[in-house]
Protein backbone atom coordinates (compact mmCIF):
# COMPACT_ATOMS: atom_id res chain seq x y z
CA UNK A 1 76.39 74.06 94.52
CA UNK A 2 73.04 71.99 94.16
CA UNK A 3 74.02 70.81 97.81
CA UNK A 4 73.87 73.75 99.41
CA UNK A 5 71.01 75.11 97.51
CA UNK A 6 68.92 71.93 98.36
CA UNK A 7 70.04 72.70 102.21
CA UNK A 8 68.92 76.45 102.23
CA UNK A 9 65.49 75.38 99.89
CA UNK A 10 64.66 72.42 102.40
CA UNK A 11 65.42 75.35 105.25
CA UNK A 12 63.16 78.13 103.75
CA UNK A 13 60.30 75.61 103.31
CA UNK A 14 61.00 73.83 107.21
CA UNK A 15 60.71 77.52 107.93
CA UNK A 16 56.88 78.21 106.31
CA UNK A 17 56.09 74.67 107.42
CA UNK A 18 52.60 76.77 109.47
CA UNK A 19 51.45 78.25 106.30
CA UNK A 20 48.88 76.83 104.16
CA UNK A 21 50.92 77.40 100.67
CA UNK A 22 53.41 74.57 102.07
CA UNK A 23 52.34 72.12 98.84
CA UNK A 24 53.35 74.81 96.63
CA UNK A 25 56.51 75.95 98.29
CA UNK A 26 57.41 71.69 98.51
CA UNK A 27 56.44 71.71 94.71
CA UNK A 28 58.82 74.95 93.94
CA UNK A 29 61.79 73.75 96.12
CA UNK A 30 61.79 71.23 93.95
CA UNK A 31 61.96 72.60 90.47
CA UNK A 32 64.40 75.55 91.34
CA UNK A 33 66.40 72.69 92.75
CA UNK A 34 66.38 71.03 89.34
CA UNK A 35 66.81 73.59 87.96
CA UNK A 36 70.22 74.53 89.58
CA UNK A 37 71.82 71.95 86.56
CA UNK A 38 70.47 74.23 83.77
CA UNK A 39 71.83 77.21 85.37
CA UNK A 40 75.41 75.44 84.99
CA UNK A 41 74.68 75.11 81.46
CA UNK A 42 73.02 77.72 80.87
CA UNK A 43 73.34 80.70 83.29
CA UNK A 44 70.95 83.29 81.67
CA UNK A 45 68.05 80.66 80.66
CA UNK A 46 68.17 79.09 84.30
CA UNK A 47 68.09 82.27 86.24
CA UNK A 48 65.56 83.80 84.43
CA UNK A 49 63.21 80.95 84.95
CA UNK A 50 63.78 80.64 88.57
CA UNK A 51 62.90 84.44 88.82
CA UNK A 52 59.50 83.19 87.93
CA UNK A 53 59.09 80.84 90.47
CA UNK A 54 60.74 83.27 92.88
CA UNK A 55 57.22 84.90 92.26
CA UNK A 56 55.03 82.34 93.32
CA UNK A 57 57.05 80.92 96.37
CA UNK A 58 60.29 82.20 98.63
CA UNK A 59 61.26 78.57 97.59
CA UNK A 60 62.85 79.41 94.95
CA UNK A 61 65.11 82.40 96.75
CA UNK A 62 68.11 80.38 97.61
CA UNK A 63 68.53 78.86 93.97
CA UNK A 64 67.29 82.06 92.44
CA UNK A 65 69.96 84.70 94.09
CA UNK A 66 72.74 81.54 93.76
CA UNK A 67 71.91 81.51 90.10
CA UNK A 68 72.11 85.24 89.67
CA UNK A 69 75.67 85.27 91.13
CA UNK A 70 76.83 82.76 88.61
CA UNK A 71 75.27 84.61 86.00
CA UNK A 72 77.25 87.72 87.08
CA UNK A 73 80.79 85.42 87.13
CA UNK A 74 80.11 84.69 84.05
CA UNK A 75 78.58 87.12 82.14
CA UNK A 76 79.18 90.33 81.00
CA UNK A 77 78.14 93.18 83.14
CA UNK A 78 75.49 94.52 81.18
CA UNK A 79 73.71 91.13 81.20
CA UNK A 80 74.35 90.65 84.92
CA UNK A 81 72.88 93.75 85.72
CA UNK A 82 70.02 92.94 83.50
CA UNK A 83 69.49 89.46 85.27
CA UNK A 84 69.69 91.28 88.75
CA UNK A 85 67.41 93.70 87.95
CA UNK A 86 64.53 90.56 86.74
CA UNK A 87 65.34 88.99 89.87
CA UNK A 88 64.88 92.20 91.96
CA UNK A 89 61.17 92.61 90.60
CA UNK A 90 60.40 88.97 90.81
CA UNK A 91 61.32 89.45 94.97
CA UNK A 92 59.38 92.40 94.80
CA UNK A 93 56.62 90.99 93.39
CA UNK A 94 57.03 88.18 95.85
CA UNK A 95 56.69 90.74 98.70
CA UNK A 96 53.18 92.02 97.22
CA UNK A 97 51.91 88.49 96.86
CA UNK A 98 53.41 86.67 99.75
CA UNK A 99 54.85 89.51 102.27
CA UNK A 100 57.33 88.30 105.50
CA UNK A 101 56.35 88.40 108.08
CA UNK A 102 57.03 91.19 110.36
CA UNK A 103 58.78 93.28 107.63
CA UNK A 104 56.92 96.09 105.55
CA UNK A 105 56.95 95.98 101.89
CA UNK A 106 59.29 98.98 101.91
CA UNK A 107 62.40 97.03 103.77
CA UNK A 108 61.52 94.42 102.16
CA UNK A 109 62.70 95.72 98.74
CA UNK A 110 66.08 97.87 99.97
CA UNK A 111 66.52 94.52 101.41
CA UNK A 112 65.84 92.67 98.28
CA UNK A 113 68.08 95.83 96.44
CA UNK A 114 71.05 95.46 98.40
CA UNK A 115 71.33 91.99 98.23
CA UNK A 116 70.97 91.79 94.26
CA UNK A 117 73.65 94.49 94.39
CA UNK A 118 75.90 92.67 96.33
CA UNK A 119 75.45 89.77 94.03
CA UNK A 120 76.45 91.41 90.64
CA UNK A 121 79.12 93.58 92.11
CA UNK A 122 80.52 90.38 93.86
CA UNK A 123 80.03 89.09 90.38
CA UNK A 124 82.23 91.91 88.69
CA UNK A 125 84.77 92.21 90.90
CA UNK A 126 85.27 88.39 90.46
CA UNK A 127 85.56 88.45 87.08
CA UNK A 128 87.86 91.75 87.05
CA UNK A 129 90.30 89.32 89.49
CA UNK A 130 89.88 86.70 87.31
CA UNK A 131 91.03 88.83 83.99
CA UNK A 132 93.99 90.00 86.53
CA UNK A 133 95.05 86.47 87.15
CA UNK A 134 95.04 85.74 83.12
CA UNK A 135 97.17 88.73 82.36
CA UNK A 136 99.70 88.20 84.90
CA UNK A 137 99.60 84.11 83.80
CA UNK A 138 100.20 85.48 79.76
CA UNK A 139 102.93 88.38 81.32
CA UNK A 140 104.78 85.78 83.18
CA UNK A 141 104.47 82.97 80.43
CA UNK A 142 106.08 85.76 77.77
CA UNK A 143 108.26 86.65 79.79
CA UNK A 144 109.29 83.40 80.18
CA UNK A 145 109.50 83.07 76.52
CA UNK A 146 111.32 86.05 76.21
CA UNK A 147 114.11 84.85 78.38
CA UNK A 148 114.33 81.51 76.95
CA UNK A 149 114.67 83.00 73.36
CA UNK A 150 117.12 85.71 75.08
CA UNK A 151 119.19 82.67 76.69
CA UNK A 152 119.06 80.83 73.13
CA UNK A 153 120.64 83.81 71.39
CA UNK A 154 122.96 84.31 74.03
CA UNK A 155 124.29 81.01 73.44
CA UNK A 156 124.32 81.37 69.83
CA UNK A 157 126.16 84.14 70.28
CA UNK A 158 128.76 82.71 72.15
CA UNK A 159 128.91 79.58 69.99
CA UNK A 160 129.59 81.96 67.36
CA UNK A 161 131.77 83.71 68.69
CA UNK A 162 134.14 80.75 69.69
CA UNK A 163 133.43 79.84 66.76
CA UNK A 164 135.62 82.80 65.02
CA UNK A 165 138.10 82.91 67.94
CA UNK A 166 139.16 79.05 67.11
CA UNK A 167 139.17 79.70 63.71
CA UNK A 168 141.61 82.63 63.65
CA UNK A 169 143.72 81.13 66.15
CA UNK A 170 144.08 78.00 64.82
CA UNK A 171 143.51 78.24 60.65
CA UNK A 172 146.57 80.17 60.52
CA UNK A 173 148.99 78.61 62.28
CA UNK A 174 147.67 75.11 60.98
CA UNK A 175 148.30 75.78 57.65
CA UNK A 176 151.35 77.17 58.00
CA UNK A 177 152.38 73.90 59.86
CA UNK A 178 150.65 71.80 57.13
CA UNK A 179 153.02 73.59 54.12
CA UNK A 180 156.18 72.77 55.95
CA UNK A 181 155.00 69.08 56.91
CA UNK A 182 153.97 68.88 53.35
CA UNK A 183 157.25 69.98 52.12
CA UNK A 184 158.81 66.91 54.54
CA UNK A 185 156.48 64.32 53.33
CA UNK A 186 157.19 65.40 49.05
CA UNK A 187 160.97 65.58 49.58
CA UNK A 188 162.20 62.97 51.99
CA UNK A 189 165.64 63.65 49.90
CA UNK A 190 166.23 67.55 50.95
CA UNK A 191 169.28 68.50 52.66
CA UNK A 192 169.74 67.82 56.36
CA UNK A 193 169.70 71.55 57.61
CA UNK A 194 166.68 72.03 55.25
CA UNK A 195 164.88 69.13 56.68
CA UNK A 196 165.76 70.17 60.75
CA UNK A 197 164.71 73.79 59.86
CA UNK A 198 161.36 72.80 58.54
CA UNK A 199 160.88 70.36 61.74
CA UNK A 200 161.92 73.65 63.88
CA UNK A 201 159.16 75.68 62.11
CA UNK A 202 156.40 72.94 62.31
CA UNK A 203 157.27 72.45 65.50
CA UNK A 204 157.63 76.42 66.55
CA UNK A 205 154.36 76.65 64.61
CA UNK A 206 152.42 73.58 66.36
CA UNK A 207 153.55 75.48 69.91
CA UNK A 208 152.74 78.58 69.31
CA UNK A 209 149.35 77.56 67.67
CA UNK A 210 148.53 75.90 71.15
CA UNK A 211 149.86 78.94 73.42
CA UNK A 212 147.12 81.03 71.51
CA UNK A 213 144.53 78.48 71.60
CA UNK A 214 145.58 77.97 75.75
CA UNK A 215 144.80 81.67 75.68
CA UNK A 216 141.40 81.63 74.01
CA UNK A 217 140.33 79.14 76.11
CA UNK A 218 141.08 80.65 79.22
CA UNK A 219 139.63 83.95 78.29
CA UNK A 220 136.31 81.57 77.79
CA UNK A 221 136.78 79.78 80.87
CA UNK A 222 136.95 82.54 83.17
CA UNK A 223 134.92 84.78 81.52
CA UNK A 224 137.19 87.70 82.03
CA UNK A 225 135.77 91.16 80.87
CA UNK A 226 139.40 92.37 79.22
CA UNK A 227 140.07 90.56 75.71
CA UNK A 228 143.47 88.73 75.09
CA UNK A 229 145.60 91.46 72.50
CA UNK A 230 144.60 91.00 69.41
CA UNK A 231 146.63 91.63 66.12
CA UNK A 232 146.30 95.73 64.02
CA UNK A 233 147.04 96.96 60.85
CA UNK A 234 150.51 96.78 62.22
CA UNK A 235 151.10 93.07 62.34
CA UNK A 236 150.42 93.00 59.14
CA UNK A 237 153.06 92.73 57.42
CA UNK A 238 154.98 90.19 59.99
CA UNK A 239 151.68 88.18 58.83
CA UNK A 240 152.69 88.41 55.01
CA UNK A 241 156.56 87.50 56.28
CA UNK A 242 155.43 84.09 57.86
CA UNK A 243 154.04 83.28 54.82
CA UNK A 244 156.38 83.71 52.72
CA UNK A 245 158.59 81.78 55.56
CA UNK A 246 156.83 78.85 54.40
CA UNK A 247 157.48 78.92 50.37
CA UNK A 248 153.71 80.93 49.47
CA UNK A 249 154.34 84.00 46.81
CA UNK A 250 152.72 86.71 48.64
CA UNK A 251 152.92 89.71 46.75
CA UNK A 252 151.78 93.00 48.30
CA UNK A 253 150.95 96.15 47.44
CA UNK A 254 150.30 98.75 50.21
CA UNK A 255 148.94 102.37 49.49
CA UNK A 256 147.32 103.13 52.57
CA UNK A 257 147.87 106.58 53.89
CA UNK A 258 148.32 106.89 57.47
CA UNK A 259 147.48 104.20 59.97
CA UNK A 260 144.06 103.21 59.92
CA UNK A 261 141.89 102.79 63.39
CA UNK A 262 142.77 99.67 65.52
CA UNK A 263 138.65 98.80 65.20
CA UNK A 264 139.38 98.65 61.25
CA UNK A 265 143.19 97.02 61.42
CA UNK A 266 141.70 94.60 63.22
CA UNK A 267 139.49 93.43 60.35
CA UNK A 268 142.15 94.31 57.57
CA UNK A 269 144.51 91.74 59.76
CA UNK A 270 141.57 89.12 59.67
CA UNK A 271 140.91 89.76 55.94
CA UNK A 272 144.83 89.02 54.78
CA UNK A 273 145.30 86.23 57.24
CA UNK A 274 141.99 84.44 55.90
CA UNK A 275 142.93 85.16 52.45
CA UNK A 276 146.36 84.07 52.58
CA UNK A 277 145.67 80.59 54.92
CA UNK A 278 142.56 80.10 51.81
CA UNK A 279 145.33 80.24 49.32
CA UNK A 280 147.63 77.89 51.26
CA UNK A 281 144.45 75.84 51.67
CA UNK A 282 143.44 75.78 48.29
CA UNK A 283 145.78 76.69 45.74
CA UNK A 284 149.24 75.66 47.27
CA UNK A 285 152.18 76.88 45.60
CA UNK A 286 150.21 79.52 43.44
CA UNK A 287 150.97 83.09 43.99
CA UNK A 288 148.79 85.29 46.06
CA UNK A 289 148.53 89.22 45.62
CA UNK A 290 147.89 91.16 48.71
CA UNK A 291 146.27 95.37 47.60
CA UNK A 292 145.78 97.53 50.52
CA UNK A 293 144.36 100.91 49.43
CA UNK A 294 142.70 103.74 51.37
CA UNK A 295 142.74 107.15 53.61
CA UNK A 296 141.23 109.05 56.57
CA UNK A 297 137.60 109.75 56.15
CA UNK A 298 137.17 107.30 52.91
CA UNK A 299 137.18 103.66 53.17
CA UNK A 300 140.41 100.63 53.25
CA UNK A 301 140.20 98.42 50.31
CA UNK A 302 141.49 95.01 50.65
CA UNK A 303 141.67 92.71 47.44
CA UNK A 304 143.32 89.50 47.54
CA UNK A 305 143.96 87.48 44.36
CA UNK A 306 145.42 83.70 44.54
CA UNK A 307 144.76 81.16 41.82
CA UNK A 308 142.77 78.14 42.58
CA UNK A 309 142.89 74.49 41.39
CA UNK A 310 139.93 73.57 39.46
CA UNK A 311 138.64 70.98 42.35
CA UNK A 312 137.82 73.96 44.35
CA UNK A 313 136.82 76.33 41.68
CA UNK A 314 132.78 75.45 42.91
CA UNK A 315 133.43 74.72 46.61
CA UNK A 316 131.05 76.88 48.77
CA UNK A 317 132.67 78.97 51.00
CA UNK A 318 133.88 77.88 54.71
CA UNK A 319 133.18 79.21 57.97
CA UNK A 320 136.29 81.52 57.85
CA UNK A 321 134.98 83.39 54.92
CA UNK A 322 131.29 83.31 56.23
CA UNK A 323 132.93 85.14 59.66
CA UNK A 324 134.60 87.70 57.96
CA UNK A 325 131.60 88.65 55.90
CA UNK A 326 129.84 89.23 59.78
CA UNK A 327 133.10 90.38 60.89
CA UNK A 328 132.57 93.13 57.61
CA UNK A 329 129.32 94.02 58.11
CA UNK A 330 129.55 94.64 61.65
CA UNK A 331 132.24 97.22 61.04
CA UNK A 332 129.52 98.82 58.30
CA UNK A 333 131.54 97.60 55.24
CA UNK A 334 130.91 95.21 52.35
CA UNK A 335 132.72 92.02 51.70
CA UNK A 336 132.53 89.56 48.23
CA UNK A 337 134.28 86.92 46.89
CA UNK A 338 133.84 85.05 43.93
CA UNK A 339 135.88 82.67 41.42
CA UNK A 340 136.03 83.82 38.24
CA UNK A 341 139.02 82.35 35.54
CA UNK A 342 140.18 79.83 37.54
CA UNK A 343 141.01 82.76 40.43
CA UNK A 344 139.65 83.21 43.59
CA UNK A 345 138.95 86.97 44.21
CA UNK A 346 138.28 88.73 47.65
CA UNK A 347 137.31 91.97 47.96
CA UNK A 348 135.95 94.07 50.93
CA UNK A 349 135.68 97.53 51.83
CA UNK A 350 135.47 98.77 55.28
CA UNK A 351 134.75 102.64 56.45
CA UNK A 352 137.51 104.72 57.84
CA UNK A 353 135.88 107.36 59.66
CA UNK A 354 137.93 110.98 60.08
């Protein structure tokens, strides 16, 4: 900027080289050309004191009307207006002291009007584009941030929800696997067709438990919209039979009326098989008691009861227990557990809509 303001000074001066005021236009060239680093620091200040020497000499024109169009890129409008209009009566009052030549005083001020105009609507409309560019930078940047916090919970989500999916595939079947291998390992002495069906269940048990986990996986892997079948109120009770299959005291007590929705079997399923592998888990050998209560247009009650060794009396609760409490919730019921008396209780209550 001080380049090009020093070119059109030395011009304007080359250019009233025949008049006698030349020592005074040299001398003004040369301030308002100074002064052109003042007006970087300090727009308003700067301009308004080359509008003064805009007064004495035409000089000072290039730096002055350069000066008023940073002022107006950087300053509000009401202050760039205000600048303009000092610098439009200092070339006015230029044009009484010092008139061009061969232009009346009358085009010399719509000429002097227009172009202070131009300057703070230039000004304006720069700053308007500016405040454009900023709002589409901070749109695009949240946006940005939007979809990186959408893609995060995305993949929390489906963390999660492999998560569950490997934990009630594989909890249930495991344990069941791990009371029959335990059985082997405490009583190498048990009968021969004792000992060949508990390897037959283990390894039934250990096969099945990897066709279902083959399944999951592929369902993840290809991303395929319809879910593998999952288990209802139904399968229920072939649930409570595989446990008791394997030596645990499941005792149940069943005084649901009707059949409930497959959205809430679904849960009721998850609740029994959690509750029963926890016992297995936890307390094996004790008994467990299953009570299933609830009608249209009330609410299914699950409690399960199972003893617990005293080890495990404090443990905090896994991840299958934390899942069914968002499984719970996410149908709009409530879910609790707690050990009280050396027994682990589990309750939940789910809505059973008409």
């Amino acid at each position: 900027m001080v380049t090009g303001v020093a070119v059109l000074t030395a011009a304007t001066v080359v250019g009233g080289m025949g008049d006698r005021n030349l020592p005074l236009d040299l001398a003004v060239g040369v301030a308002a050309v100074a002064l052109i680093p003042v007006v970087a620091r300090w727009p308003v200040h700067g301009t308004l004191a080359l509008s003064v020497l805009v007064v004495l000499s035409p000089a000072a024109t290039p730096a002055a009307t350069a000066s008023a169009l940073v002022v107006a890129q950087r300053r509000r409008l009401p202050v760039a207006v205000g600048v303009g209009v000092v610098g439009l009566v200092a070339h006015l009052a230029q044009g009484l002291v010092r008139p061009a030549g061969g232009l009346s005083f009358g085009w010399w001020a719509v000429l002097a009007a227009c172009a202070y105009t131009a300057l703070v609507a230039w000004g304006a409309l720069n700053q308007a584009r500016w405040a454009l560019l900023g709002s589409l930078r901070d749109r695009a940047r949240r946006a940005e941030e939007e979809r990186d916090r959408r893609v995060a919970e995305a993949r929390a989500a489906e963390r999660t929800r492999i998560a569950h999916e490997m934990h009630d595939v594989l909890a249930h079947r495991l344990t069941l696997v791990a009371t029959y291998a335990g059985a082997l390992e405490y009583r190498p002495d048990a009968p021969a067709d004792q000992v060949a069906k508990a390897a037959g269940v283990v390894r039934a048990g250990v096969h099945q438990a990897l066709e279902e986990l083959r399944d999951v996986i592929g369902v993840l892997r290809t991303g395929a919209d319809e879910p593998r079948p999952t288990p209802v109120f139904a399968d229920v009770p072939r649930l409570v039979e595989e446990a008791r299959e394997v030596g645990q005291q499941v005792a149940v007590t069943d005084t649901i009326e009707g059949t409930p929705p497959d959205a809430v079997g679904r849960t009721v399923y998850r609740l029994v098989q959690e509750g029963l592998s926890n016992a297995r888990r936890h307390a094996a050998g004790k008994p467990v008691t299953v009570r299933l209560s609830g009608r249209s247009g009330a609410e299914v009650c699950v409690h399960i009861d199972n003893e617990v060794a005293e080890t495990d009396a404090t443990r905090p609760p896994g991840a299958g227990l934390i899942g069914l409490s968002e499984r719970v919730g996410l149908a709009g019921g409530r879910f609790e557990h707690e050990t009280t008396g050396g027994t682990f209780h589990l309750r939940a209550r789910l809505p059973w809509p008409e």
